[in-house]
C-alpha atoms as a PDB file:
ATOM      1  CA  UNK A   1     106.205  74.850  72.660  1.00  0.00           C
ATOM      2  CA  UNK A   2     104.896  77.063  75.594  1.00  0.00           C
ATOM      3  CA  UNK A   3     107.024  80.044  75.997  1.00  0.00           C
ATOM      4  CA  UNK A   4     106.459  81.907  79.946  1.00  0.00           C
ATOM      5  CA  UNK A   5     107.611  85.548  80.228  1.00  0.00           C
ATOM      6  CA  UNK A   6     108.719  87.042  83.739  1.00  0.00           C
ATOM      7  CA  UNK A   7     107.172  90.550  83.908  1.00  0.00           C
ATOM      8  CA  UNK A   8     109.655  91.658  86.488  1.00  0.00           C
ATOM      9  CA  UNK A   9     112.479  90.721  84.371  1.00  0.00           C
ATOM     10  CA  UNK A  10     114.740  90.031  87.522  1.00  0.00           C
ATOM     11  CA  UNK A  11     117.391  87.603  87.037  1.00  0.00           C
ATOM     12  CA  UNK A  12     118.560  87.918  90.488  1.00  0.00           C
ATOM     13  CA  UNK A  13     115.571  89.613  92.775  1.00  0.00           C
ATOM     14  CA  UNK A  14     117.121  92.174  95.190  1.00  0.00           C
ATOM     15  CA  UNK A  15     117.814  91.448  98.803  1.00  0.00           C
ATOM     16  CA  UNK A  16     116.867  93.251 102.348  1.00  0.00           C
ATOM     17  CA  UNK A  17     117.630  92.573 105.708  1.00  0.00           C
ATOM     18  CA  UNK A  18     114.859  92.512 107.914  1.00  0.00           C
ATOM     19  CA  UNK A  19     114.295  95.664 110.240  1.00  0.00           C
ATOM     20  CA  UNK A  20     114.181  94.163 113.891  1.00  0.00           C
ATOM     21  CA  UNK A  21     111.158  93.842 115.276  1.00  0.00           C
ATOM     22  CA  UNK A  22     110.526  96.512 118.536  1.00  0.00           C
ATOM     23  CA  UNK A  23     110.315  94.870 121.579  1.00  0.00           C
ATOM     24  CA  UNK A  24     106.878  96.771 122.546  1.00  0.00           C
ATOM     25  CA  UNK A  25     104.875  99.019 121.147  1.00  0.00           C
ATOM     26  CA  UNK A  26     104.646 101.603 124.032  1.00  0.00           C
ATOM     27  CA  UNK A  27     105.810 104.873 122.987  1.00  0.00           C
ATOM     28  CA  UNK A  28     105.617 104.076 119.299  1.00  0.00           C
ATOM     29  CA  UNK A  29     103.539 105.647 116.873  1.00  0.00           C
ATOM     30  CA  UNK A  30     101.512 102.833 114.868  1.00  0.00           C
ATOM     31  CA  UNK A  31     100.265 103.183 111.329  1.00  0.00           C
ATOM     32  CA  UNK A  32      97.484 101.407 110.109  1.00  0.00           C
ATOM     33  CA  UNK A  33      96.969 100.858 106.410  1.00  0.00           C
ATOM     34  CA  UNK A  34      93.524  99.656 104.751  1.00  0.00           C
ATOM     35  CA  UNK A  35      94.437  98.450 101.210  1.00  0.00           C
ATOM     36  CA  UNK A  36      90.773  99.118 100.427  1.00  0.00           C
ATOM     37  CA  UNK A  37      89.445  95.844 100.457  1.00  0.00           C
ATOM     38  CA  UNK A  38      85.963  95.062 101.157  1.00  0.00           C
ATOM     39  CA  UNK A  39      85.270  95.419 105.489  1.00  0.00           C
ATOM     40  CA  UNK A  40      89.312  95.785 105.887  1.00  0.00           C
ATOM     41  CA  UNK A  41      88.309  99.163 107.851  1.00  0.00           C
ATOM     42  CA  UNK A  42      85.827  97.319 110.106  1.00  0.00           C
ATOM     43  CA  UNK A  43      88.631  94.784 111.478  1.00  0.00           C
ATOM     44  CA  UNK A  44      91.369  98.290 111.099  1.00  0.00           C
ATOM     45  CA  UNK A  45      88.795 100.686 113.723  1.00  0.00           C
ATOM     46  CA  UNK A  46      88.512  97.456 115.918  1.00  0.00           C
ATOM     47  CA  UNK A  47      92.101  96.743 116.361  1.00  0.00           C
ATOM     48  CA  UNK A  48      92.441 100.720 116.540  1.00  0.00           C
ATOM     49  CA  UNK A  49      90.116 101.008 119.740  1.00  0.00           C
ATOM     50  CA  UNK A  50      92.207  98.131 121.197  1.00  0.00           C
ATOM     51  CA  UNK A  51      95.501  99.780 120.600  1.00  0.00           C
ATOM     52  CA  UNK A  52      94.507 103.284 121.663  1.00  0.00           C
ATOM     53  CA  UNK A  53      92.629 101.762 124.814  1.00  0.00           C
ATOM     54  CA  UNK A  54      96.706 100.576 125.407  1.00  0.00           C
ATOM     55  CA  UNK A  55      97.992 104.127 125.335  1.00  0.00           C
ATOM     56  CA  UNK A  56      99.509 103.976 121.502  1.00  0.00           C
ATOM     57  CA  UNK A  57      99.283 106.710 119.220  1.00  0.00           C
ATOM     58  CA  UNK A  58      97.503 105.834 115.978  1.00  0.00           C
ATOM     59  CA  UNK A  59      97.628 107.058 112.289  1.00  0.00           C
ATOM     60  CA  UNK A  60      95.240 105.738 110.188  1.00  0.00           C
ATOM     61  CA  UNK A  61      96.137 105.867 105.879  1.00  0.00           C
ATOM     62  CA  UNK A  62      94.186 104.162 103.048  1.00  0.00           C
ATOM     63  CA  UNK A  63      95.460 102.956  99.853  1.00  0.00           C
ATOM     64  CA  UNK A  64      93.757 104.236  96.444  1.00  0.00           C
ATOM     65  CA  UNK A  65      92.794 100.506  95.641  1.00  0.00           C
ATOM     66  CA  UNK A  66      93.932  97.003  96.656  1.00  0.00           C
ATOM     67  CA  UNK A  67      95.226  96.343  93.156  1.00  0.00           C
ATOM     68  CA  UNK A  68      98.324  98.131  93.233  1.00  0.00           C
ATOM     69  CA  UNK A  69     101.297  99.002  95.523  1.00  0.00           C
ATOM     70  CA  UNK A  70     100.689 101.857  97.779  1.00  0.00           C
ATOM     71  CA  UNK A  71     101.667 105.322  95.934  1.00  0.00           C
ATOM     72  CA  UNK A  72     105.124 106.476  96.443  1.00  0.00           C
ATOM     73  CA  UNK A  73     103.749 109.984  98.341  1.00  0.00           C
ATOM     74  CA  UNK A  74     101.840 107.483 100.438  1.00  0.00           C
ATOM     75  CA  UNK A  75     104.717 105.485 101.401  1.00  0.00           C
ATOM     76  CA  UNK A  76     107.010 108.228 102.058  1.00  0.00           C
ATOM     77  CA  UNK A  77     104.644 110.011 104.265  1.00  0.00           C
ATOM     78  CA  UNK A  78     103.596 106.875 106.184  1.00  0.00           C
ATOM     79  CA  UNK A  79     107.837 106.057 107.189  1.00  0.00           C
ATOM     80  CA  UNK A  80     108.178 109.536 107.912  1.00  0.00           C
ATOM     81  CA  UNK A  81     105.049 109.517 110.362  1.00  0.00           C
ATOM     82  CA  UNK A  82     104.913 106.030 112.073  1.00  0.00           C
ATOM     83  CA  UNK A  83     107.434 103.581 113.887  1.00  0.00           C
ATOM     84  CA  UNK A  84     105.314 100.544 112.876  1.00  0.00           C
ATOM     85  CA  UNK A  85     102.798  99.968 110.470  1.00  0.00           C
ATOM     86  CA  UNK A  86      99.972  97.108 110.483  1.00  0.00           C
ATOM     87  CA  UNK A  87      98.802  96.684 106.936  1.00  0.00           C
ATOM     88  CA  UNK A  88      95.445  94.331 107.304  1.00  0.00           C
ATOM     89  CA  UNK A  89      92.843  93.470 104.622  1.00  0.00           C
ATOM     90  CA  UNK A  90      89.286  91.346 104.963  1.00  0.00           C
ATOM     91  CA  UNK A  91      87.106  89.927 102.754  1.00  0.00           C
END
């Protein structure tokens, strides 16, 4: 007999709504988040130069390592700072 244990111990996973999706980014202040994977800042300072060539503000963040969820302090200061946030990884 194989016995399988869930690590998140959810018997019922919690719910969100969806936050709509702006219809533009004009005006908006855009976060970009490298998990720290391997050449994930190479695509991050492309798509950068393309958004701030549009006019958008930027704010660029990193995440310790790619292995875990983001820090709390990381996440708190990120929805405080940006409207949006692009969180992009390469390999």
């Amino acid at each position: 007999m194989t016995v399988l244990l869930d690590p998140t111990a959810e018997q019922s996973p919690a719910k969100r709504e969806r936050l709509p999706r702006p219809h533009s980014l004009n005006g908006l202040t855009i976060g970009l988040l490298d998990i720290s994977k391997a050449r994930g800042d190479i695509f991050l300072d492309q798509l950068e130069s393309h958004l701030v060539a549009q006019g958008n503000t930027i704010k660029r963040y990193r995440k310790p390592t790619f292995a875990r969820i983001a820090p709390t302090p990381l996440q708190q200061q990120i929805s405080s700072e940006c409207d949006v946030l692009i969180e992009a990884l390469a390999d």
